[in-house]
Protein backbone atom coordinates (compact mmCIF):
# COMPACT_ATOMS: atom_id res chain seq x y z
CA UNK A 1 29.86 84.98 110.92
CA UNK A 2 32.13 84.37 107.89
CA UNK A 3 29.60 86.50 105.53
CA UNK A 4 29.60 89.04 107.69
CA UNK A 5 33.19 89.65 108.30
CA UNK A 6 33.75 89.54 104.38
CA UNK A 7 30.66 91.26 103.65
CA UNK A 8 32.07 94.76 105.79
CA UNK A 9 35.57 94.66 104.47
CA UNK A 10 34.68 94.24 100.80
CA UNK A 11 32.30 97.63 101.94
CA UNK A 12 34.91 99.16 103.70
CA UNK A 13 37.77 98.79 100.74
CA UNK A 14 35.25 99.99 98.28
CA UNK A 15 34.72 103.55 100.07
CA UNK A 16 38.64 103.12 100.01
CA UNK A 17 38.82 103.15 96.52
CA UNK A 18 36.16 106.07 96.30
CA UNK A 19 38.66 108.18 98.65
CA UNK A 20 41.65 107.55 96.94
CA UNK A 21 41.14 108.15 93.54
CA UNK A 22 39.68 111.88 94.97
CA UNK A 23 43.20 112.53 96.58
CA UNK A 24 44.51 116.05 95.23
CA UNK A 25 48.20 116.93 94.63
CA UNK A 26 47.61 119.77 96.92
CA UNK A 27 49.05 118.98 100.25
CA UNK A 28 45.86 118.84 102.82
CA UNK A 29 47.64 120.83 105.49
CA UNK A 30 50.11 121.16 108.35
CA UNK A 31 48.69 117.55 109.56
CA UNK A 32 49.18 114.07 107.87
CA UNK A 33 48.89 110.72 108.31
CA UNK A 34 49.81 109.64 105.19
CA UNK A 35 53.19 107.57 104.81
CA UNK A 36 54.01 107.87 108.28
CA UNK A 37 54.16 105.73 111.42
CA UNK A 38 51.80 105.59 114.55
CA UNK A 39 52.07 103.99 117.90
CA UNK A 40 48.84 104.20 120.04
CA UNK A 41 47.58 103.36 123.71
CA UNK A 42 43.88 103.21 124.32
CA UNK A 43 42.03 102.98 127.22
CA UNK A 44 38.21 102.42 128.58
CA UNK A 45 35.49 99.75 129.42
CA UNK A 46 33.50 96.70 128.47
CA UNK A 47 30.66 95.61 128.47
CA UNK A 48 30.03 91.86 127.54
CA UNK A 49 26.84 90.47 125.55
CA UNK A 50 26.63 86.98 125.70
CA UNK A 51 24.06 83.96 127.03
CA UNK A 52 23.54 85.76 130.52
CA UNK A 53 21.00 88.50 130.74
CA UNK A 54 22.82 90.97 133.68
CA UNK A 55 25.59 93.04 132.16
CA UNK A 56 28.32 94.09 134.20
CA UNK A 57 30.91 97.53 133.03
CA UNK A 58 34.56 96.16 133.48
CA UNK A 59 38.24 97.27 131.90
CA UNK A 60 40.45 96.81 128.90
CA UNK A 61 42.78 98.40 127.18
CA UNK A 62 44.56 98.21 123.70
CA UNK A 63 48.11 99.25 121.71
CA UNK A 64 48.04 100.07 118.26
CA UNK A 65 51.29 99.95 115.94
CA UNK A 66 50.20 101.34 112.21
CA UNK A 67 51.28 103.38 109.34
CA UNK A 68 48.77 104.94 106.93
CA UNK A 69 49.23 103.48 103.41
CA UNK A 70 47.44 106.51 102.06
CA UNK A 71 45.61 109.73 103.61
CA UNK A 72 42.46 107.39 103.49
CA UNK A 73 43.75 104.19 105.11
CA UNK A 74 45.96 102.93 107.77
CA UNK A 75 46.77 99.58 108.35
CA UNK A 76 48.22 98.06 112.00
CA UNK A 77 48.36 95.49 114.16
CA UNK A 78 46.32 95.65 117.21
CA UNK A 79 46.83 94.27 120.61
CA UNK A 80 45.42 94.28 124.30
CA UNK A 81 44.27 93.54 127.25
CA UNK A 82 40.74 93.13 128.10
CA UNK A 83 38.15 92.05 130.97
CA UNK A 84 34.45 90.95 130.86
CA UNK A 85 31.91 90.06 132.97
CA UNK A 86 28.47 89.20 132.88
CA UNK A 87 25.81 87.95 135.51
CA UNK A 88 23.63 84.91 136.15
CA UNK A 89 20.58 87.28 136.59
CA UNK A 90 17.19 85.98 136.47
CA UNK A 91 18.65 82.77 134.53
CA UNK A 92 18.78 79.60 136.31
CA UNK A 93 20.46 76.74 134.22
CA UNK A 94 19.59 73.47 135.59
CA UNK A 95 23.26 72.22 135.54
CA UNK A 96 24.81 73.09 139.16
CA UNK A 97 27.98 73.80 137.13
CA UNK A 98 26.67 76.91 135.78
CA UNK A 99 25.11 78.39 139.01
CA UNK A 100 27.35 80.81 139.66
CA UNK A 101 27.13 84.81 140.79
CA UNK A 102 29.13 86.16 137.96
CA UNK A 103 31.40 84.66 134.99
CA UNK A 104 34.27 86.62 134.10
CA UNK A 105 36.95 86.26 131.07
CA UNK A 106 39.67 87.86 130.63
CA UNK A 107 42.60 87.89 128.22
CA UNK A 108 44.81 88.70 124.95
CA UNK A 109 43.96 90.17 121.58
CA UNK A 110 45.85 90.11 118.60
CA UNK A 111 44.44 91.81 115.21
CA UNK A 112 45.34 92.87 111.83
CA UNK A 113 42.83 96.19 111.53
CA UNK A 114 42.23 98.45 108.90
CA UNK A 115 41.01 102.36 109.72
CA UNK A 116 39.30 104.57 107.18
CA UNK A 117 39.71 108.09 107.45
CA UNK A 118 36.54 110.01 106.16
CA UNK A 119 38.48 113.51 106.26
CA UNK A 120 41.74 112.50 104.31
CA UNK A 121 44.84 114.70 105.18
CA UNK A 122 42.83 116.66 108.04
CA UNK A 123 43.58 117.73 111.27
CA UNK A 124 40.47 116.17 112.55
CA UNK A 125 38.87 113.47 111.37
CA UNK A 126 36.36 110.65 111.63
CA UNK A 127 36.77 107.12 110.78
CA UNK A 128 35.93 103.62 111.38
CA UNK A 129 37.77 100.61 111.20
CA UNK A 130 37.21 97.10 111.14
CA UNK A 131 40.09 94.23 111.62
CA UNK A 132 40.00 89.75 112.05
CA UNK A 133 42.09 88.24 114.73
CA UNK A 134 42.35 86.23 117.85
CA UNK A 135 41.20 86.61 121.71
CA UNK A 136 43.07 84.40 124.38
CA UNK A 137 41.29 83.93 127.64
CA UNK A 138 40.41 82.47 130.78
CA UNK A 139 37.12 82.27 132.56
CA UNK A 140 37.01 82.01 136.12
CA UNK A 141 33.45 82.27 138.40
CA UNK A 142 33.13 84.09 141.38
CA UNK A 143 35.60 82.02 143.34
CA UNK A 144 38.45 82.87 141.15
CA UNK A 145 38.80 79.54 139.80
CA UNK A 146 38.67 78.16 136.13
CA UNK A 147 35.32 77.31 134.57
CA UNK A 148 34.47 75.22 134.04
CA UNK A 149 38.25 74.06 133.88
CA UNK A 150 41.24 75.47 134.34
CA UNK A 151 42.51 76.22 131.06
CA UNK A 152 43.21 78.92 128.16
CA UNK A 153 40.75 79.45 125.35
CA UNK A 154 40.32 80.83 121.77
CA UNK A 155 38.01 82.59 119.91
CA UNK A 156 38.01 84.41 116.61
CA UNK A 157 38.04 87.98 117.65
CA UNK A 158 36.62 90.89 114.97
CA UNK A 159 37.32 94.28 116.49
CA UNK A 160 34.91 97.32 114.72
CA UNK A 161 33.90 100.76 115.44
CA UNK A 162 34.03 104.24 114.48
CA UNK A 163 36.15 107.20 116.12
CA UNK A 164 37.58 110.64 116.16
CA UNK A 165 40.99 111.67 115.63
CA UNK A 166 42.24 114.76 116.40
CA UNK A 167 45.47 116.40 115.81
CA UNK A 168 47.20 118.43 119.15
CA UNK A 169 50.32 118.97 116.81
CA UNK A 170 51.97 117.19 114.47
CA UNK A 171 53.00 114.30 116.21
CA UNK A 172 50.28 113.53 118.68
CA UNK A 173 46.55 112.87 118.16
CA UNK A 174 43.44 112.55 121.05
CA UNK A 175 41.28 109.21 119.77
CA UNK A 176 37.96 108.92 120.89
CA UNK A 177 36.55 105.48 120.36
CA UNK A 178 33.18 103.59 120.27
CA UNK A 179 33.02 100.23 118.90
CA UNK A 180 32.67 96.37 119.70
CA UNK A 181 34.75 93.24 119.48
CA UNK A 182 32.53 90.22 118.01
CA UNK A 183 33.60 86.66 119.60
CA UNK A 184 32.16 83.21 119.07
CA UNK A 185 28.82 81.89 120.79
CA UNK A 186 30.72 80.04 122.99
CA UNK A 187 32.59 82.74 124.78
CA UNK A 188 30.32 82.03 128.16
CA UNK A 189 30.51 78.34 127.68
CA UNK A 190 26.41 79.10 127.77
CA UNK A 191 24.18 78.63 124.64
CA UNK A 192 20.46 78.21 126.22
CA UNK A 193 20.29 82.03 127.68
CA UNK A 194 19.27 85.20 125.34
CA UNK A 195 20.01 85.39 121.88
CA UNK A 196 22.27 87.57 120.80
CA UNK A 197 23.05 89.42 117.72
CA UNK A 198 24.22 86.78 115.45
CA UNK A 199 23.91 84.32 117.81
CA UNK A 200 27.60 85.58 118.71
CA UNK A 201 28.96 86.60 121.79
CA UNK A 202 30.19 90.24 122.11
CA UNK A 203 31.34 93.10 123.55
CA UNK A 204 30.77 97.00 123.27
CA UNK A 205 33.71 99.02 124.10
CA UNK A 206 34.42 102.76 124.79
CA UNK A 207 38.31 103.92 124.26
CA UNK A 208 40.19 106.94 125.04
CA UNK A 209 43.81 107.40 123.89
CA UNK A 210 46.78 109.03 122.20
CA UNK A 211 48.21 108.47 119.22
CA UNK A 212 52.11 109.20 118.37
CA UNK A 213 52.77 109.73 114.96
CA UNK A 214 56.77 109.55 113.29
CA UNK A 215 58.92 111.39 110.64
CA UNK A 216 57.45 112.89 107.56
CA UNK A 217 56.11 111.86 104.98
CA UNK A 218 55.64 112.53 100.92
CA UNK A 219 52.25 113.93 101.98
CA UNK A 220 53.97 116.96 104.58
CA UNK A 221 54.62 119.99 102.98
CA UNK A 222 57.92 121.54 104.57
CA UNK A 223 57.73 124.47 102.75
CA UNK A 224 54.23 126.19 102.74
CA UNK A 225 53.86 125.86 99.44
CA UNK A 226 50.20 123.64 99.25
CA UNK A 227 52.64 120.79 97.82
CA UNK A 228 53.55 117.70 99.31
CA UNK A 229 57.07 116.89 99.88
CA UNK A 230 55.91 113.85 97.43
CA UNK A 231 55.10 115.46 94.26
CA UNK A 232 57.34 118.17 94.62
CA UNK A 233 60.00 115.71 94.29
CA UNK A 234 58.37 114.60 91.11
CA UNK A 235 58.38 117.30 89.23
CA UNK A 236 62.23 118.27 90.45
CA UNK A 237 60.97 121.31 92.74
CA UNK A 238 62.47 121.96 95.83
CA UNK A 239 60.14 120.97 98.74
CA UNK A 240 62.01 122.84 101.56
CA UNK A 241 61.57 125.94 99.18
CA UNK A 242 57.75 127.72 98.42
CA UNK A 243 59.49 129.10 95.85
CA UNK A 244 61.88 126.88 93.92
CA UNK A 245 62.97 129.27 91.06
CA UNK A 246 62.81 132.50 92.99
CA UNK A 247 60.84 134.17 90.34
CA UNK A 248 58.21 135.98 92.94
CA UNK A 249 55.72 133.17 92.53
CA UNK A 250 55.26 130.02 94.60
CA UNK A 251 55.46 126.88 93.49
CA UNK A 252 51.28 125.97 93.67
CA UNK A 253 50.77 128.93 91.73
CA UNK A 254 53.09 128.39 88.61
CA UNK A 255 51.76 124.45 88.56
CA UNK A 256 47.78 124.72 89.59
CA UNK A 257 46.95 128.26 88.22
CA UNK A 258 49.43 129.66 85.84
CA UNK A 259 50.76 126.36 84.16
CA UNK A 260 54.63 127.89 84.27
CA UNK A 261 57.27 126.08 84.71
CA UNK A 262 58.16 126.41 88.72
CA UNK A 263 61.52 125.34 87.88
CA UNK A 264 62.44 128.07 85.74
CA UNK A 265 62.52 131.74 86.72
CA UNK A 266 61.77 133.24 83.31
CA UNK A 267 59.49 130.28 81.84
CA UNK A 268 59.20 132.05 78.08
CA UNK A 269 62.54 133.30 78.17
CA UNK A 270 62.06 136.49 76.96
CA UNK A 271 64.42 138.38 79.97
CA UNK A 272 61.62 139.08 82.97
CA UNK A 273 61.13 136.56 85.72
CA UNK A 274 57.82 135.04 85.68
CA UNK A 275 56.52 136.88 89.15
CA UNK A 276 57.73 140.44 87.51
CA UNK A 277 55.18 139.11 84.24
CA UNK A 278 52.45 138.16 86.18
CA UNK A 279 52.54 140.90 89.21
CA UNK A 280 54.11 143.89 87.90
CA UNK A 281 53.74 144.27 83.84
CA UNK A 282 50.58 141.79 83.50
CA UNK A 283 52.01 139.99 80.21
CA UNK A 284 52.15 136.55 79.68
CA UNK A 285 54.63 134.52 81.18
CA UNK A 286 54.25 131.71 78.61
CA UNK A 287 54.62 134.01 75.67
CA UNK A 288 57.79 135.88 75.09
CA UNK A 289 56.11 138.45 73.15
CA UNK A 290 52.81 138.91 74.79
CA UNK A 291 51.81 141.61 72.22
CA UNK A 292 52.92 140.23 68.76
CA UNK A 293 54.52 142.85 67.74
CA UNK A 294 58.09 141.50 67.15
CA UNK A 295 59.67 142.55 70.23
CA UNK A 296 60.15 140.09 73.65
CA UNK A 297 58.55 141.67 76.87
CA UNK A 298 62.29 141.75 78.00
CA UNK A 299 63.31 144.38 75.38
CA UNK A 300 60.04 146.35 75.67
CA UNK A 301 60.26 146.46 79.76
CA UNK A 302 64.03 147.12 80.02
CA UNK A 303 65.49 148.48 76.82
CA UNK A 304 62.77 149.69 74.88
CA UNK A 305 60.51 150.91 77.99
CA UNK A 306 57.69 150.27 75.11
CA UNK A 307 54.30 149.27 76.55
CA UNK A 308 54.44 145.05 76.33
CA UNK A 309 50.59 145.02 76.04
CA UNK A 310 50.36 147.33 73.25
CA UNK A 311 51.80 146.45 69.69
CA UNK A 312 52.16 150.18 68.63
CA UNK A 313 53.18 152.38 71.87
CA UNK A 314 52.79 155.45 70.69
CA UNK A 315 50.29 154.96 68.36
CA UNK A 316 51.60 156.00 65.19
CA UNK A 317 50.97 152.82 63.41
CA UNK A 318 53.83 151.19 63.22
CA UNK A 319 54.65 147.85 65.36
CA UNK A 320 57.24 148.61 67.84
CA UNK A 321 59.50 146.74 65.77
CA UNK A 322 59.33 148.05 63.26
CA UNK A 323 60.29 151.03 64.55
CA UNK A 324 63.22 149.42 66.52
CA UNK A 325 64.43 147.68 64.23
CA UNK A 326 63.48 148.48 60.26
CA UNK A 327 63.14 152.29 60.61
CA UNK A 328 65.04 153.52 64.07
CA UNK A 329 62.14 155.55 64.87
CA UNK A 330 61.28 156.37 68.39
CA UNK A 331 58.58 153.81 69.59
CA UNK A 332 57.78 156.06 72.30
CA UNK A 333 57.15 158.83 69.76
CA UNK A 334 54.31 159.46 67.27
CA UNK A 335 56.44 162.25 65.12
CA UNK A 336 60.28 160.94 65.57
CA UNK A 337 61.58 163.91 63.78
CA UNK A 338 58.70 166.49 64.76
CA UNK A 339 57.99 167.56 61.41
CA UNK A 340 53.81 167.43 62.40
CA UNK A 341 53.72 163.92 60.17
CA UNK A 342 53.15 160.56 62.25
CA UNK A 343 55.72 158.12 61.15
CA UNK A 344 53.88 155.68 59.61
CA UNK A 345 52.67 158.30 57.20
CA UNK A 346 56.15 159.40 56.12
CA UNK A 347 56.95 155.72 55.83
CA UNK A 348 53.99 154.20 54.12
CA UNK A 349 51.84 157.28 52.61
CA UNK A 350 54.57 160.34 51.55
CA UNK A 351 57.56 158.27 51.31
CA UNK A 352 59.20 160.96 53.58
CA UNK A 353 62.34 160.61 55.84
CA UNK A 354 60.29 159.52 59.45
CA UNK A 355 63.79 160.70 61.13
CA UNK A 356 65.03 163.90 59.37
CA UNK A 357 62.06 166.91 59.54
CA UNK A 358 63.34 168.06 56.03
CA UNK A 359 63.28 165.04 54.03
CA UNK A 360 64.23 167.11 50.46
CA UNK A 361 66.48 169.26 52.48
CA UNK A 362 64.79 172.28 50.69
CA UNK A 363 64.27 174.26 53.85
CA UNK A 364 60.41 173.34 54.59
CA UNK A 365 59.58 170.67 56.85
CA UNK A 366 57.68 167.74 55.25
CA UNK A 367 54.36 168.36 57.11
CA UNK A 368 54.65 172.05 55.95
CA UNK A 369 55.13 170.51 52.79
CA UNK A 370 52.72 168.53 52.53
CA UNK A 371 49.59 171.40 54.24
CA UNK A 372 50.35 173.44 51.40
CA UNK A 373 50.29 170.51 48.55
CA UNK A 374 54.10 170.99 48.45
CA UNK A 375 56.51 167.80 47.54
CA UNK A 376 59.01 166.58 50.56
CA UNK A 377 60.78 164.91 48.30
CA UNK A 378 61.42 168.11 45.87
CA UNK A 379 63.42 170.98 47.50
CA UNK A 380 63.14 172.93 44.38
CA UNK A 381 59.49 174.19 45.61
CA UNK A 382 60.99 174.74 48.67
CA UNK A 383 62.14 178.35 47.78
CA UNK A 384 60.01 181.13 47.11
CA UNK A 385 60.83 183.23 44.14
CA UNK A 386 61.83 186.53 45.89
CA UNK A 387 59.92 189.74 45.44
CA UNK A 388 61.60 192.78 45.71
CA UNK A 389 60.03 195.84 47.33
CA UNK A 390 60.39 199.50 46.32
CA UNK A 391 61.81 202.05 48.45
CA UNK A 392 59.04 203.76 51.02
CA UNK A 393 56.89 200.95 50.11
CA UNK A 394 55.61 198.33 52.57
CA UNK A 395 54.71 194.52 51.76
CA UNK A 396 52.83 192.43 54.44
CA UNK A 397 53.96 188.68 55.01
CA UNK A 398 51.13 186.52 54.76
CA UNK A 399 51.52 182.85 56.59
CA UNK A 400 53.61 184.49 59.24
CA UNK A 401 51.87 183.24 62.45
CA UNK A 402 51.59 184.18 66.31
CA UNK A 403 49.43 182.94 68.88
CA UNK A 404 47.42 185.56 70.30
CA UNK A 405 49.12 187.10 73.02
CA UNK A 406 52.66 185.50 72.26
CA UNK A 407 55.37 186.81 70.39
CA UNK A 408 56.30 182.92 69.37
CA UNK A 409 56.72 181.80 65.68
CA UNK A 410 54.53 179.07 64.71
CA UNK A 411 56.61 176.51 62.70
CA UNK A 412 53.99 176.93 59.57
CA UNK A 413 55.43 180.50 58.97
CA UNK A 414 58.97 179.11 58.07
CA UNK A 415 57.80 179.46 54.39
CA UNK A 416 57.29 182.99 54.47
CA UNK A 417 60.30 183.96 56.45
CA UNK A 418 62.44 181.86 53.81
CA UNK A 419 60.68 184.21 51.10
CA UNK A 420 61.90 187.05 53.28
CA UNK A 421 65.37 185.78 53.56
CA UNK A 422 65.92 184.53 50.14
CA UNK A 423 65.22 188.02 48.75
CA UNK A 424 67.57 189.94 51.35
CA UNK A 425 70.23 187.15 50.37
CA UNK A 426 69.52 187.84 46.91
CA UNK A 427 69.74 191.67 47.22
CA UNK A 428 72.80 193.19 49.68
CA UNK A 429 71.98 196.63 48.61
CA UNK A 430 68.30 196.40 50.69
CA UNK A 431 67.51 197.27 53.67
CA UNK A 432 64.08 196.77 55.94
CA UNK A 433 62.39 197.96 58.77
CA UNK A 434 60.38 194.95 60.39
CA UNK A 435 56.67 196.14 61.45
CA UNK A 436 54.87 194.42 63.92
CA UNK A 437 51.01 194.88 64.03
CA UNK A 438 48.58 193.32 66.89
CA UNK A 439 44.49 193.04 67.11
CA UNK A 440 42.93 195.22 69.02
CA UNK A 441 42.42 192.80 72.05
CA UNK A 442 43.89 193.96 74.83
CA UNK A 443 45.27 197.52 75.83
CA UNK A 444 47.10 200.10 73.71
CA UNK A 445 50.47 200.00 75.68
CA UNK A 446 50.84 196.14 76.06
CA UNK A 447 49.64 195.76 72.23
CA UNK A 448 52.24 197.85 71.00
CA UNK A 449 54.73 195.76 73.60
CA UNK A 450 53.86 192.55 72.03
CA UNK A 451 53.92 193.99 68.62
CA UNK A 452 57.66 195.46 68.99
CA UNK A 453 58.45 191.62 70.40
CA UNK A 454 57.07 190.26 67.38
CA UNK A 455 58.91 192.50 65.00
CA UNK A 456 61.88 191.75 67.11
CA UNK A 457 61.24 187.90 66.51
CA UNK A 458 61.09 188.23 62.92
CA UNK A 459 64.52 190.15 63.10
CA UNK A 460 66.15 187.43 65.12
CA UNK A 461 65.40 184.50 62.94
CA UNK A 462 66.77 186.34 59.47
CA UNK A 463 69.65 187.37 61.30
CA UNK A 464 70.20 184.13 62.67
CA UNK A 465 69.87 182.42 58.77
CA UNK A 466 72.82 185.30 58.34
CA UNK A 467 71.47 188.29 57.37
CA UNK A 468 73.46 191.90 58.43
CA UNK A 469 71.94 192.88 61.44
CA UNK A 470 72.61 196.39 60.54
CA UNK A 471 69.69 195.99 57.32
CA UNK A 472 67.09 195.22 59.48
CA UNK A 473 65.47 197.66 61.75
CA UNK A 474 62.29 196.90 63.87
CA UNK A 475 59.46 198.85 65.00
CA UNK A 476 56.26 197.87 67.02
CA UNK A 477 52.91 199.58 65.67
CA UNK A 478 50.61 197.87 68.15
CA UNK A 479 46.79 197.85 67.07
CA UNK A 480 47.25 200.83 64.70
CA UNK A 481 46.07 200.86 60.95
CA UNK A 482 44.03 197.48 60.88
CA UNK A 483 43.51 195.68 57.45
CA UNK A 484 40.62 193.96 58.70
CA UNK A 485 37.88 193.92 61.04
CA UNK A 486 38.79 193.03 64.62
CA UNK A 487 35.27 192.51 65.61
CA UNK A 488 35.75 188.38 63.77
CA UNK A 489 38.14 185.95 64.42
CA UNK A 490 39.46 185.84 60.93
CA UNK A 491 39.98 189.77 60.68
CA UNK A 492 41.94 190.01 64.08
CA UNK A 493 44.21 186.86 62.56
CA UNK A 494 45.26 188.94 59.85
CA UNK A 495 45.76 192.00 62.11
CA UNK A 496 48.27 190.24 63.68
CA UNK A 497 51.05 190.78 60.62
CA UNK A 498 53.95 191.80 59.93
CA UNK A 499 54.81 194.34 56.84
CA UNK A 500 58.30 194.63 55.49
CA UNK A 501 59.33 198.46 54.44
CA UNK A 502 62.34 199.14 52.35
CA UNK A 503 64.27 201.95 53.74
CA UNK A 504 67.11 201.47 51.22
């Protein structure tokens, strides 16, 4: 009997062990056991296996006062109050003492019982238990009298069993209950009848009950967070509060997924709360500068509005910054000074200016410059020597140039027009009549329209540079006199001129 009773617990603390060193941080759910109190009534039937071979179904009943040490095992005390009952039967003992109808005992319990839970932490959940004590009782024979005296007796008592728990809400619990209470062989005060199991004396029992659990416990989890209330306090988070920090993230997240710090809004402290990193610019919330480039996600988000992902926004190739910091450049712009050069090739390959158009301040733009193998950084080839026309006598500007079917000047023909300019500056006593010429796209009477604009164009920049109005004249020729042929590409490009006359 000894064996046996040491042999279950030592089985029963092992799967203990196994179950608690499985226990997660994550808070099982909206019902536990764990650290809390329990008071339980049970209540069902007996049935008594001893000496006698007629079994009889009779009552008991049982309290329970425990509180679960972890979400695997609860420890109590265990009392009550049971009857049992068995028969003479077909047994007929030769001593007249023992010739009675029925023997009944009935009495007190009092164990120290341990229950393992085989779903930790869940609303529902199996388990068995086993526990050592004491049963006090009487026996009495069908006459209600003491038998064979009139006196209390003891037995070792070993309740066992397995069950089902299950959680109503988060106080109460419905127990369902099969199990047996082992007792000495000399329970019946018989020992010549059936064997039984052991050569004890025993008896199944069925239970039904409630159990009322207390308080809280480090296992709850207030907040709805999937942390308990115990290791929240741990780590210093807030366990009424999903979200301690109030960063847009919970507090499971930042510790079980993203490894921030749940405690801290902006874990890398680069200016943008940890939810805004991970939800609504996808950079790194444990690197300040998720893209290496020099500048924290902060800046880039709010005062930059760079791209945090990308080291070089707009792709000019230079680091953000760089161009921030080193060179004031626009990071959201290729061509800061929109001279047609990126700005990493004014900084590192021409040595140009990235934020003034005219580095040599010669006239030309630096990417005009450098198309036509000029230097930005020499404004002496900036200006054209001047040629001077005679009178009646036309010239045509060559690198003035117009989109077809736009009177617009392309920024490449600033060149020519400085040419143009330079010699009118050069020579007051001149005067010009502007030609405009168009291909032969189109018809006659919007042609010479868009030629006359063009003309007009031409005009408006020279006299805007300073020149007299009153020396320039304009005049729209439309597709007349071609210098090329319009039936290519190339010729009707270099229909579309304009010819300077002198008319002074």
């Amino acid at each position: 009997m000894k064996r046996f009773i040491l042999a279950v617990f030592l089985l029963a603390m092992m799967a203990e062990v196994g179950l608690s060193q499985m226990e997660p941080q994550q808070s099982p759910g909206w019902f536990n056991r764990y650290g809390r109190w329990s008071f339980g009534v049970q209540g069902g039937g007996n049935i008594w296996i001893n000496d006698f071979d007629t079994r009889d179904i009779t009552a008991g009943g049982n309290a329970m006062l425990r509180y679960s040490i972890t979400r695997s095992f609860t420890l109590g005390l265990m009392g009550g109050y049971d009857i049992i009952q068995s028969e003479n039967g077909n047994i007929v003992p030769t001593n007249e003492a023992l010739r009675h109808s029925f023997v009944q005992a009935h009495g007190y319990n009092a164990d120290l019982v341990g229950w393992f839970h085989l779903n930790a932490g869940k609303p529902v959940s199996p388990y068995f238990y086993i526990g050592v004590g004491g049963f006090l009782y009487k026996r009495i024979d069908e006459t209600d009298k003491g038998w064979p005296e009139d006196k209390d007796y003891t037995t070792v008592h070993v309740p066992v069993g397995v069950g089902l728990d299950m959680a109503v809400s988060k106080y109460v619990t419905i127990a369902l209950d099969l199990g047996a209470r082992v007792m000495d062989k000399k329970t019946d005060n018989f020992q010549n009848g059936v064997e039984n199991f052991l050569g004890t004396d025993w008896y199944p029992t069925g239970r039904l009950g409630l159990n009322f659990y207390f308080g809280s416990s480090d296992d709850d989890d207030d907040d709805g967070d999937m942390l308990t209330n115990g290791y929240e306090k741990t780590i210093g988070t807030d366990p009424a509060k999903a979200d301690t920090d109030a960063d847009g993230l919970s507090d499971f997240e930042e510790v079980t997924k993203l490894k921030t710090s749940p405690v801290k809004a902006d874990t890398d402290g680069d200016g943008l709360k940890d939810g805004d990193e991970v939800v609504k610019n996808h950079t790194d919330p444990l690197k300040a500068d998720t893209d290496g480039d020099g500048l924290t996600d902060g800046d880039e988000v709010v005062k930059y509005r760079t791209d945090a992902l990308k080291a070089d926004t707009d792709g000019d190739g230079l680091k953000d910054n760089d161009e921030v910091m080193k060179y004031r450049t626009d990071a959201l712009k290729a061509d800061t000074d929109g001279d047609g050069l990126k700005d990493n090739d004014e900084v590192v390959t021409h040595r140009t200016d990235p934020l003034k158009a005219d580095t040599d301040g010669g006239t030309v733009n630096d990417g005009t410059e450098i198309a036509k193998a000029m230097n930005p950084l020499d404004p002496s080839d900036d200006i054209p020597k001047p040629k001077v026309i005679e009178v009646g006598k036309a010239i045509v500007l060559e690198g003035i140039v117009f989109k077809s079917g736009k009177s617009t000047i392309a920024p490449e023909s600033e060149p020519t027009l400085m040419e143009a300019f330079n010699t009118l500056k050069d020579n007051p006593e001149i005067s010009v009549e502007i030609h405009g010429y168009t291909d032969n796209v189109g018809k006659v009477a919007a042609n010479k329209k868009l030629s006359l604009r063009r003309a007009e164009a031409v005009r408006s920049w020279l006299v805007m540079q300073g020149i007299n109005s009153l020396r320039v004249g304009v005049k729209g020729n439309g597709s007349e006199n071609p210098i090329a042929d319009n039936s290519t590409p190339e010729g009707r490009q270099q229909n579309r001129r304009i010819e300077f006359y002198r008319t002074k």
